[in-house]
C-alpha atoms as a PDB file:
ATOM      1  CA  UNK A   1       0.000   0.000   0.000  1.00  0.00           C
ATOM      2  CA  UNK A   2       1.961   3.137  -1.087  1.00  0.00           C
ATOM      3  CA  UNK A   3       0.909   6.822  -0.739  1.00  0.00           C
ATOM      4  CA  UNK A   4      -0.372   8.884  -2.690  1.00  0.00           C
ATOM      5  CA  UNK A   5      -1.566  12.610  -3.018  1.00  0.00           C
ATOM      6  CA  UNK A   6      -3.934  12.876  -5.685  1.00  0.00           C
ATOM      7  CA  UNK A   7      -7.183  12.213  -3.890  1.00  0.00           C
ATOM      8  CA  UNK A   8      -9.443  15.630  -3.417  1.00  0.00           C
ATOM      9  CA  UNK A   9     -10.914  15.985  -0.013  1.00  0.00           C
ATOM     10  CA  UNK A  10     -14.299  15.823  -0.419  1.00  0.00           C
ATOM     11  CA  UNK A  11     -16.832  18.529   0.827  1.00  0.00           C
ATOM     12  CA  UNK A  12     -18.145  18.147   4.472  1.00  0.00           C
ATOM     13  CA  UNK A  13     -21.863  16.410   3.301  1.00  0.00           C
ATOM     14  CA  UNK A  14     -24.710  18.520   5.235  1.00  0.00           C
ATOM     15  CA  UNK A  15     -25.262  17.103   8.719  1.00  0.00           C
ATOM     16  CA  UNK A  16     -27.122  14.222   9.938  1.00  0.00           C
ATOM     17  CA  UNK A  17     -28.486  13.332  12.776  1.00  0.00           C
ATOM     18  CA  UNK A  18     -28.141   9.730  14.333  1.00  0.00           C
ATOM     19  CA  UNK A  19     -31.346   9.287  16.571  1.00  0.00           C
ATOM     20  CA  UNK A  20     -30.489   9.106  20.065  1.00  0.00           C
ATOM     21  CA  UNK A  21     -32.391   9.602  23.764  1.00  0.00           C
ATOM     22  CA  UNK A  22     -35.425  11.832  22.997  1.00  0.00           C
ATOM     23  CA  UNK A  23     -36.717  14.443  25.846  1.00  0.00           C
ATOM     24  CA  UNK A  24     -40.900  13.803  25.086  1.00  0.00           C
ATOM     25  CA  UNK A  25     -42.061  10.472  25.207  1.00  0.00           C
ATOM     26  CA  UNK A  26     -43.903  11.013  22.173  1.00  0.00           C
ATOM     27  CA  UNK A  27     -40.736  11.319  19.885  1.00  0.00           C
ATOM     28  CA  UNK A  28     -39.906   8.017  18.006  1.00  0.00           C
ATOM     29  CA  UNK A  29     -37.568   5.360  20.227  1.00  0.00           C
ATOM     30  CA  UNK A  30     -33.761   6.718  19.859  1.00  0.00           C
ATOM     31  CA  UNK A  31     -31.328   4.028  18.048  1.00  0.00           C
ATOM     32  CA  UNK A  32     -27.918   6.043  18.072  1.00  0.00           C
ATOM     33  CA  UNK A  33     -25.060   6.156  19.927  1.00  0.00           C
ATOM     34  CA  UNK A  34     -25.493   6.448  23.864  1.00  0.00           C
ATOM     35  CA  UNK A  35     -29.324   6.821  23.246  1.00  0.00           C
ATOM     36  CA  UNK A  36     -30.819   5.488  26.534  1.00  0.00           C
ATOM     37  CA  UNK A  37     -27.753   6.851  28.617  1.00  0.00           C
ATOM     38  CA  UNK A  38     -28.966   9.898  30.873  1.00  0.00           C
ATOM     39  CA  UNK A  39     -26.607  13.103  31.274  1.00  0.00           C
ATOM     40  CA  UNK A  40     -25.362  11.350  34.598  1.00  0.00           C
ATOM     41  CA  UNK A  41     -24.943   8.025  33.278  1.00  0.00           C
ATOM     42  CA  UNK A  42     -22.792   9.842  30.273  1.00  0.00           C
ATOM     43  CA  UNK A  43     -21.090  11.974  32.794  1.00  0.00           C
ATOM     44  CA  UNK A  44     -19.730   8.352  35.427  1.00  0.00           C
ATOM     45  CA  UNK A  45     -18.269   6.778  31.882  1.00  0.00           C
ATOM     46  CA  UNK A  46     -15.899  10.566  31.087  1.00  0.00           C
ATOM     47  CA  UNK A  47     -15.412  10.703  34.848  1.00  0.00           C
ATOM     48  CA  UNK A  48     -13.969   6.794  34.725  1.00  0.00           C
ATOM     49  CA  UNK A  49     -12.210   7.188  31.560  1.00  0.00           C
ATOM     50  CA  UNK A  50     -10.349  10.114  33.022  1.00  0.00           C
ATOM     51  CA  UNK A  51      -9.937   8.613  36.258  1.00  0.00           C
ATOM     52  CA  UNK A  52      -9.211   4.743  36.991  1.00  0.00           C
ATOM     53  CA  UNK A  53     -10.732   3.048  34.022  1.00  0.00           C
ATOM     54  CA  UNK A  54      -9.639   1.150  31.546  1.00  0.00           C
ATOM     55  CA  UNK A  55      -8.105   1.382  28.104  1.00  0.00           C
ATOM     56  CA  UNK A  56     -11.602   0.556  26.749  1.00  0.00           C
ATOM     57  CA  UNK A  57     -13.369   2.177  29.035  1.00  0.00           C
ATOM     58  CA  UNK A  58     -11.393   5.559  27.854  1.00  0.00           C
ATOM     59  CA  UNK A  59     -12.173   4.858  24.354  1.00  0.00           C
ATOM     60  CA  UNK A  60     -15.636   4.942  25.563  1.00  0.00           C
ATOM     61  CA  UNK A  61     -15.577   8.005  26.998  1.00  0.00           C
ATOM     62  CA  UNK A  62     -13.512   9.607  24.624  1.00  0.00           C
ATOM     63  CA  UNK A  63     -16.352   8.716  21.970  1.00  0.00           C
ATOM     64  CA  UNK A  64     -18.860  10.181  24.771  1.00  0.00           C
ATOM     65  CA  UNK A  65     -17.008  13.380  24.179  1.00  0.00           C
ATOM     66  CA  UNK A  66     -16.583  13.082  20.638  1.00  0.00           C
ATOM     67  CA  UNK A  67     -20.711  12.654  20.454  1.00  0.00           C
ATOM     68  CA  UNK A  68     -20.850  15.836  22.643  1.00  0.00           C
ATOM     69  CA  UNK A  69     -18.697  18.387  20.832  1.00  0.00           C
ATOM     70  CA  UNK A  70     -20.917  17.665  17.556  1.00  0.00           C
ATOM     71  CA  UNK A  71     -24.125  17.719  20.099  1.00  0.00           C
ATOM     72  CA  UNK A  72     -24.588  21.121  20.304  1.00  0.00           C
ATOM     73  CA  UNK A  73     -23.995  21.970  17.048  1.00  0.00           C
ATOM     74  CA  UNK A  74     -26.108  19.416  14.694  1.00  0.00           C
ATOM     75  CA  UNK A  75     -29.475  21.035  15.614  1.00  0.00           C
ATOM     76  CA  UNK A  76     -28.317  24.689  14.818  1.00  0.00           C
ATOM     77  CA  UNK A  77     -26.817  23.348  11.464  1.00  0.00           C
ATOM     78  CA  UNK A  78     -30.301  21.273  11.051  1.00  0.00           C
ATOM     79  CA  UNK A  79     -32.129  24.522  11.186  1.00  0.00           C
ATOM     80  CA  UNK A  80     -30.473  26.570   9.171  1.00  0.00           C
ATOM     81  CA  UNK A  81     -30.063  24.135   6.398  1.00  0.00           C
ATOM     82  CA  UNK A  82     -33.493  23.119   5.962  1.00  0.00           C
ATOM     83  CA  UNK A  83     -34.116  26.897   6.031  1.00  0.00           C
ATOM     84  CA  UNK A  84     -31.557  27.724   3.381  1.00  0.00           C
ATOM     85  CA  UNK A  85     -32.105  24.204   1.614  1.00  0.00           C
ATOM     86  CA  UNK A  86     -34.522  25.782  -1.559  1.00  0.00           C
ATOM     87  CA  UNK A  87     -32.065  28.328  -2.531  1.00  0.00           C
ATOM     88  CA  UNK A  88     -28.929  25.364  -2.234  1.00  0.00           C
ATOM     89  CA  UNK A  89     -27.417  24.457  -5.526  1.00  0.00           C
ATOM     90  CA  UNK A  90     -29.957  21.874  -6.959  1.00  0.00           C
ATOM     91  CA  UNK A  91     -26.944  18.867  -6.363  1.00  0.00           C
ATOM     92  CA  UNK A  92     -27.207  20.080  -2.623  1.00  0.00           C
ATOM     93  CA  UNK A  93     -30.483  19.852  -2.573  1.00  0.00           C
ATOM     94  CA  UNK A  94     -30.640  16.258  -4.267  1.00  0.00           C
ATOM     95  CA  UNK A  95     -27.780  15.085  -1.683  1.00  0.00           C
ATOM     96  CA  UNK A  96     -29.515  16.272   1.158  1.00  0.00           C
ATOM     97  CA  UNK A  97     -33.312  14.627  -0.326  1.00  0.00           C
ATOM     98  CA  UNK A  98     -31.483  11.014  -0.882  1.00  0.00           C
ATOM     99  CA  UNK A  99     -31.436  10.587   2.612  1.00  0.00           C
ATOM    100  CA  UNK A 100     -34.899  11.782   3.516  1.00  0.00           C
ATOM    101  CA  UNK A 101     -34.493  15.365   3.887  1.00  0.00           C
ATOM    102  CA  UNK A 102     -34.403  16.852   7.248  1.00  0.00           C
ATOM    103  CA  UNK A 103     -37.568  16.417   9.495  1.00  0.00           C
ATOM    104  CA  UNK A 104     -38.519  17.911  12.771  1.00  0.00           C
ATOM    105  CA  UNK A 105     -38.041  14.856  14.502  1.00  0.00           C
ATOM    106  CA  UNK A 106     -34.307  14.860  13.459  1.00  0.00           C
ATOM    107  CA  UNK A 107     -33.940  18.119  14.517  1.00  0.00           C
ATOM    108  CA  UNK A 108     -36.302  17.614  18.056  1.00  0.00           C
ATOM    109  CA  UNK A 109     -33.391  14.645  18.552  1.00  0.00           C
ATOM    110  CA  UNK A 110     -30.503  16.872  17.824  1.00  0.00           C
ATOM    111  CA  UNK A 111     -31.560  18.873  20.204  1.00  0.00           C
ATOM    112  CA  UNK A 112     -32.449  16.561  22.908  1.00  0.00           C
ATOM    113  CA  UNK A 113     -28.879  15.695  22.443  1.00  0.00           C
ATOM    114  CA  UNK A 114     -27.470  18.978  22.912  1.00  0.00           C
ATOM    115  CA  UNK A 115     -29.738  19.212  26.411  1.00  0.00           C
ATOM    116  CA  UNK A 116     -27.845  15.871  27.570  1.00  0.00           C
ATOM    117  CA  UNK A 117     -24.371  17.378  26.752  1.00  0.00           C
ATOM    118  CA  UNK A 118     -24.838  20.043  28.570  1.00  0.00           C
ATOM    119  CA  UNK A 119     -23.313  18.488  31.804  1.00  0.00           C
ATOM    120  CA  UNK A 120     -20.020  19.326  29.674  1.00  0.00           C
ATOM    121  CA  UNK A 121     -17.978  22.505  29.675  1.00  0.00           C
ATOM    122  CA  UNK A 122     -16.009  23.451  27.110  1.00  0.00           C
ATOM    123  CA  UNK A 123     -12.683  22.497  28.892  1.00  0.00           C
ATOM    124  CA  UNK A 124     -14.146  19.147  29.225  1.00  0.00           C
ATOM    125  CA  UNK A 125     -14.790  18.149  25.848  1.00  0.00           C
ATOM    126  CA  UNK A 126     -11.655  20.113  24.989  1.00  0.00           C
ATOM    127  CA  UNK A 127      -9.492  16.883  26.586  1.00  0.00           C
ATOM    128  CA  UNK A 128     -11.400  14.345  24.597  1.00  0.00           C
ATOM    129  CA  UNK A 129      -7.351  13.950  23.149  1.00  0.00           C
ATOM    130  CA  UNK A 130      -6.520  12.994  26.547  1.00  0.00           C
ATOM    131  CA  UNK A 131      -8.601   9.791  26.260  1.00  0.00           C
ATOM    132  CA  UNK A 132      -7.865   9.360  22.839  1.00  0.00           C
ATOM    133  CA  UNK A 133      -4.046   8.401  23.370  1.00  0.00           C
ATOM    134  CA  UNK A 134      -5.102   6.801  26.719  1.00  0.00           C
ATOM    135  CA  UNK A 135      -7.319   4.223  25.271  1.00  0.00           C
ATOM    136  CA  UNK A 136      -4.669   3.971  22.150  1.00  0.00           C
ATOM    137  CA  UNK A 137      -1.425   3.583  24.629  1.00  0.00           C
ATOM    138  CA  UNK A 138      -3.813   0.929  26.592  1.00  0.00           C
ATOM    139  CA  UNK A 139      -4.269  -1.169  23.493  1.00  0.00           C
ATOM    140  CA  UNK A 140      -8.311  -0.895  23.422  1.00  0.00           C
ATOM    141  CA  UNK A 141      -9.486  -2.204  19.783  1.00  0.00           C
ATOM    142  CA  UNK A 142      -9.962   0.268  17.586  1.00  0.00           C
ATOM    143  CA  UNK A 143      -8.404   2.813  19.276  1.00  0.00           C
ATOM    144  CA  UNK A 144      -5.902   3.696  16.361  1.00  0.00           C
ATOM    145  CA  UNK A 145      -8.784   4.230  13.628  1.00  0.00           C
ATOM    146  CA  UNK A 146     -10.632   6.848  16.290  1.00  0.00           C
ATOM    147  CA  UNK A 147      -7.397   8.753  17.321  1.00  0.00           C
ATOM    148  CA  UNK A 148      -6.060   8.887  13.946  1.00  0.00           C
ATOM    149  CA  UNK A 149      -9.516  10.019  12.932  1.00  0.00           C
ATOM    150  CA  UNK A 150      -9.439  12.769  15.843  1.00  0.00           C
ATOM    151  CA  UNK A 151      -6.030  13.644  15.286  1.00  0.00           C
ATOM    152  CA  UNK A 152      -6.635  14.364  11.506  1.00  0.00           C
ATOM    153  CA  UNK A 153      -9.774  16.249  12.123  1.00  0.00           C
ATOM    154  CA  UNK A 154     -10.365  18.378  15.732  1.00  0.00           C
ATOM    155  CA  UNK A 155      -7.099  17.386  16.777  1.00  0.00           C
ATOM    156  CA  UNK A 156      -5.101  19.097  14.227  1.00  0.00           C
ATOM    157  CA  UNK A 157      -3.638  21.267  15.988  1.00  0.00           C
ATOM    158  CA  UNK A 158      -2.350  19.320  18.192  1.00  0.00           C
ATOM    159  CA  UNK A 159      -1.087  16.474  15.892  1.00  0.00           C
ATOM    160  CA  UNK A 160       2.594  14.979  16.370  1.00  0.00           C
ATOM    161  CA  UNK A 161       3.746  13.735  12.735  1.00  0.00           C
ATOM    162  CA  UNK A 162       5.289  11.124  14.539  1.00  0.00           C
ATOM    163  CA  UNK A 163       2.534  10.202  16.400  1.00  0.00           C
ATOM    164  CA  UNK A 164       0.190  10.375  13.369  1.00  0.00           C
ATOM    165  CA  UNK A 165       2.810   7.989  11.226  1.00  0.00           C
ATOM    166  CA  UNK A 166       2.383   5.433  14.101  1.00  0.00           C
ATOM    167  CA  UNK A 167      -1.104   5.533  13.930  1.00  0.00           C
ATOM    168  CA  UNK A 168      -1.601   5.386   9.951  1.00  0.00           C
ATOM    169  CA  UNK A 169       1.185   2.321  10.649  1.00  0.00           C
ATOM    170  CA  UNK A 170      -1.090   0.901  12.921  1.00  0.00           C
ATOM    171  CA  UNK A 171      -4.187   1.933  10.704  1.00  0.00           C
ATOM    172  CA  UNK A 172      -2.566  -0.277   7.745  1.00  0.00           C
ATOM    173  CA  UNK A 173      -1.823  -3.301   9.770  1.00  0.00           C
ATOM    174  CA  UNK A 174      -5.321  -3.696  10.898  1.00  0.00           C
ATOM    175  CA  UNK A 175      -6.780  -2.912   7.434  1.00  0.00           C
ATOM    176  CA  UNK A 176      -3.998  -5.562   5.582  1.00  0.00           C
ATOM    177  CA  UNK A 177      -5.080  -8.722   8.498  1.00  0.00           C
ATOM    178  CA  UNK A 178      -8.720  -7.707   7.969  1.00  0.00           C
ATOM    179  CA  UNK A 179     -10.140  -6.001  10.484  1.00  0.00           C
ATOM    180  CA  UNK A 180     -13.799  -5.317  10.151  1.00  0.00           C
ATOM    181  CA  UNK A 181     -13.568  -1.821  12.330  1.00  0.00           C
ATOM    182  CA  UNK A 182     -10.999  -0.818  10.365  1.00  0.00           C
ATOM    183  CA  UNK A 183     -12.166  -1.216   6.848  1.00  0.00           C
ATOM    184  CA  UNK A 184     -15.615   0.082   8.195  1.00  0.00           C
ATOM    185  CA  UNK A 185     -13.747   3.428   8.440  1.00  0.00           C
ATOM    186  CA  UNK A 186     -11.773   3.171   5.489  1.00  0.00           C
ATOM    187  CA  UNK A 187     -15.100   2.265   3.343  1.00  0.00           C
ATOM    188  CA  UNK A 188     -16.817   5.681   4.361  1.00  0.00           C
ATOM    189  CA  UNK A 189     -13.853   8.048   3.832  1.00  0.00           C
ATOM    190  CA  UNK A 190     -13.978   9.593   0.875  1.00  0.00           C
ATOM    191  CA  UNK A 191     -10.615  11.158   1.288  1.00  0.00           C
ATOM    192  CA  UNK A 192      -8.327   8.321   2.776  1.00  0.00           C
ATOM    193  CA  UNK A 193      -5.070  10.538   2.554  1.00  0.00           C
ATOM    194  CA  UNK A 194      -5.352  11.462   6.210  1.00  0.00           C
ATOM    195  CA  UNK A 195      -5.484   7.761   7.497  1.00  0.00           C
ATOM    196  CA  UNK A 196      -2.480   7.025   5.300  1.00  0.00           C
ATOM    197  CA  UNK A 197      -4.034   5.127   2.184  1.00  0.00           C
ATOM    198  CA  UNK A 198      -4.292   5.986  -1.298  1.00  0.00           C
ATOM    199  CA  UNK A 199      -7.565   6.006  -3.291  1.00  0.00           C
ATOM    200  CA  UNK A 200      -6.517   2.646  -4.670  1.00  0.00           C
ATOM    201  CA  UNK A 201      -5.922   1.085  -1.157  1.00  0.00           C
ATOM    202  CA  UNK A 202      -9.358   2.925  -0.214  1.00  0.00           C
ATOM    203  CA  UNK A 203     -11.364   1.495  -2.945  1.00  0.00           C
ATOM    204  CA  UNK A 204      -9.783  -2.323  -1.992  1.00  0.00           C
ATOM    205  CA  UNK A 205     -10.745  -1.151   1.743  1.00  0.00           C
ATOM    206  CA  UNK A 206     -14.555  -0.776   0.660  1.00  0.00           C
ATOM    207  CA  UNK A 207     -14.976  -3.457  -2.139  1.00  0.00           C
ATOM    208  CA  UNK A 208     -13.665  -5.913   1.158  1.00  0.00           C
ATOM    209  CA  UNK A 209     -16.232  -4.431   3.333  1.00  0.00           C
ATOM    210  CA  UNK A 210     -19.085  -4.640   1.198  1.00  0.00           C
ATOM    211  CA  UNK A 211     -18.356  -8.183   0.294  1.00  0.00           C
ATOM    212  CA  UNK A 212     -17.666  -9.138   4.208  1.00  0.00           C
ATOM    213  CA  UNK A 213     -21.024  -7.410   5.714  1.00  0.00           C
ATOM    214  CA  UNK A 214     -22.377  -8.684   2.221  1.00  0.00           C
ATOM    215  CA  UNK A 215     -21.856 -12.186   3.278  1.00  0.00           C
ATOM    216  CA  UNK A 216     -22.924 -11.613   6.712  1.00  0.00           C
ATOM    217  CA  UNK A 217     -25.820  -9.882   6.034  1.00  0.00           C
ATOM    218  CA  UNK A 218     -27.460 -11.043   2.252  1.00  0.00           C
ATOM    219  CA  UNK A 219     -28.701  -7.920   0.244  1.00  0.00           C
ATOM    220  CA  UNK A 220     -26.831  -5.122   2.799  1.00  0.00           C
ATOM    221  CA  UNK A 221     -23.958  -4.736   0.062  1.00  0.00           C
ATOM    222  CA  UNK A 222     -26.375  -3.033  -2.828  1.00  0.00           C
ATOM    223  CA  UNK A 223     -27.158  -0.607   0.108  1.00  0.00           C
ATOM    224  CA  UNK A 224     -24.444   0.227   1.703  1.00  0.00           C
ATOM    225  CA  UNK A 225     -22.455   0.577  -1.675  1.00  0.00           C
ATOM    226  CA  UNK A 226     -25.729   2.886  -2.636  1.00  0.00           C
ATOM    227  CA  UNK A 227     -24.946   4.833   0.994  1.00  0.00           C
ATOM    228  CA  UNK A 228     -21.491   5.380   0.142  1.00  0.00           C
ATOM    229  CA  UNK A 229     -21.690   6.017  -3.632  1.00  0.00           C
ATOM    230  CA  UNK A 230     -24.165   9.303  -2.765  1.00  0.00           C
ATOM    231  CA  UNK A 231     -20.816  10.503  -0.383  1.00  0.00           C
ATOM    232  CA  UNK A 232     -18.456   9.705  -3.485  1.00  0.00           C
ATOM    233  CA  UNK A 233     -20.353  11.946  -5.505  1.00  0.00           C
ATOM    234  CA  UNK A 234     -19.237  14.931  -3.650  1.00  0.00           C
ATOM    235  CA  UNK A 235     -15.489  14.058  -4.005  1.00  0.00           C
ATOM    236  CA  UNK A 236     -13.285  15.847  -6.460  1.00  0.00           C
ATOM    237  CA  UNK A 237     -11.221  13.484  -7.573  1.00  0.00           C
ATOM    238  CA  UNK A 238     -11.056  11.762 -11.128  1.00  0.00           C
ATOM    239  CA  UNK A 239     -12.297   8.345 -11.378  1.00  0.00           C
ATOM    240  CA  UNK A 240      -9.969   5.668 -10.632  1.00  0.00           C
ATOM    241  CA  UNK A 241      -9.514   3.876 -14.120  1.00  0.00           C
ATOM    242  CA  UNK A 242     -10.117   0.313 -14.935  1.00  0.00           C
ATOM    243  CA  UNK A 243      -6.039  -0.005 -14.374  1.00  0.00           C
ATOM    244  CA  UNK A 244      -6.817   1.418 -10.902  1.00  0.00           C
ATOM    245  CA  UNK A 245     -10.308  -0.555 -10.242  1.00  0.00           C
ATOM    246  CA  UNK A 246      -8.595  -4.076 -11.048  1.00  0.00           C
ATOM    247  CA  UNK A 247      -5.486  -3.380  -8.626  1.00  0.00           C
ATOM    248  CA  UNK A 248      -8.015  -2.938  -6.014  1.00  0.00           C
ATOM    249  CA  UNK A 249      -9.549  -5.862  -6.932  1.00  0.00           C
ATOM    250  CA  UNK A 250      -6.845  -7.778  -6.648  1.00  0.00           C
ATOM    251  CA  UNK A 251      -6.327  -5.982  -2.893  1.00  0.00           C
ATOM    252  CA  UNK A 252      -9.752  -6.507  -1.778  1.00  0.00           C
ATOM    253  CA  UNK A 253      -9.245 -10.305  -2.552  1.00  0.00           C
ATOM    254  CA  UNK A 254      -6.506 -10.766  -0.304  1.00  0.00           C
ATOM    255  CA  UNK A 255      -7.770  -8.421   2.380  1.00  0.00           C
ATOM    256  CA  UNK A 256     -11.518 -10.370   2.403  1.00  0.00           C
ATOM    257  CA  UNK A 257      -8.932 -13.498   2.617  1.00  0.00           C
ATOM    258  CA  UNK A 258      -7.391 -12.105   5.661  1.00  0.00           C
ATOM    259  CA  UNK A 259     -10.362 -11.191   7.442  1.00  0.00           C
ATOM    260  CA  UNK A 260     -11.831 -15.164   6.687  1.00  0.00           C
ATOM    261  CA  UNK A 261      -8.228 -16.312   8.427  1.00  0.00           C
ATOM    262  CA  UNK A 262      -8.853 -13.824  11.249  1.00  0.00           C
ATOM    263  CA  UNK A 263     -12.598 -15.061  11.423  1.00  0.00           C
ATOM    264  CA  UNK A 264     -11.233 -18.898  11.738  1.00  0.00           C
ATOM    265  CA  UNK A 265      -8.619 -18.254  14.037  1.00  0.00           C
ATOM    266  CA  UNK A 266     -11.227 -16.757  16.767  1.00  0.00           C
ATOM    267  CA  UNK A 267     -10.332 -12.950  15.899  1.00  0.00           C
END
């Protein structure tokens, strides 16, 4: 897997909401992350994951923050895209309409997320690094993917280059035996540069998932290749040629191979 520069970065798609803990009981059940965890309960897992707990149990709270600093933000972005969404460029508009729109109850969840979050300060989710490298340092699975992610993102800033080669080391060792997590990640990011991988190595990464959660799961790979096809659309970057498409081909082979070795060995 060599690097390579030429992918684009695509442009951020409008928000989304992922349902989670709703404040009126007549709002739909929430089905997203930490959705039937009350402001306390999300409060004990960042207070352990600073404190005593465990690799994993930092990872955990590090995603608690990570959920948070977005929290407060979705339902103001929510509101003003829906209000700005007829006078959008028509491709905006058609983005945003493929996945349903944007309906009051998204935004009534957004909000009810942003109300739980609120037990956080500023200086609280600023440290969300903190248990980041903990949970990494500590070995928790899938630590690497998230703190790379982070790091490349929010945590720019902040980023060692040495610390970020380890990681995109790390990234590509997963991703090469396999690892489902991993090539989840890979799958969805339209610009794999910051994780370390080329658009070649990112196209093998998703053509592996797809078939994996394919065979898991019959008739989820025409979906999920729909999903991330309407992302790809917003990318700037040429179409990989049929030179390009069969080299990944060849990749995806031997990574869905590694994840069937990982699968039979009890990984």
């Amino acid at each position: 897997m060599a690097a390579d520069t030429r992918a684009a970065r695509a442009p951020e798609p409008p928000p989304s909401v992922a349902p989670t803990a709703s404040a009126a009981s007549a709002q739909p059940a929430p089905t997203g992350p930490f959705a039937n965890e009350s402001s306390a309960e999300l409060l004990r897992k960042v207070q352990l994951g600073f404190g005593s707990g465990s690799a994993q149990e930092a990872q955990e709270a590090a995603s608690v923050l990570q959920f948070c600093a977005q929290a407060g933000k979705v339902a103001e972005s929510l509101h003003a895209a829906r209000d700005t969404l007829s006078i959008m460029p028509a491709a905006i508009r058609k983005f945003v309409n493929s996945f349903g729109g944007i309906s009051n109850e998204q935004i009534d969840r957004a909000q009810s997320d942003g109300r739980r979050c609120q037990v956080f300060d500023e200086a609280t989710l600023a440290r969300r690094g903190e248990l980041f490298q903990k949970a990494y340092e500590g070995g928790a699975p899938g630590a690497a993917m998230s703190y790379l992610i982070w790091l490349s993102h929010d945590g720019k800033a902040e980023a060692d280059p040495a610390v970020v080669d380890r990681l995109q080391a790390d990234v590509r060792q997963l991703a090469e035996r396999g690892d489902l997590g991993t090539l989840t990640a890979l799958a969805f990011s339209v610009d794999p540069r910051p994780l370390g991988m080329n658009r070649i190595e990112r196209e093998a990464c998703k053509q592996a998932w797809l078939r994996i959660v394919g065979d898991g799961n019959p008739g989820s790979a025409e979906s999920n290749g729909a999903l991330i096809a309407k992302l790809e659309r917003f990318s700037n970057a040429t179409p990989l040629t049929a030179e390009q498409l069969r080299e990944a081909q060849a990749l995806a082979d031997q990574l869905v191979d590694a994840h069937r070795r990982q699968r039979g060995n009890g990984g």
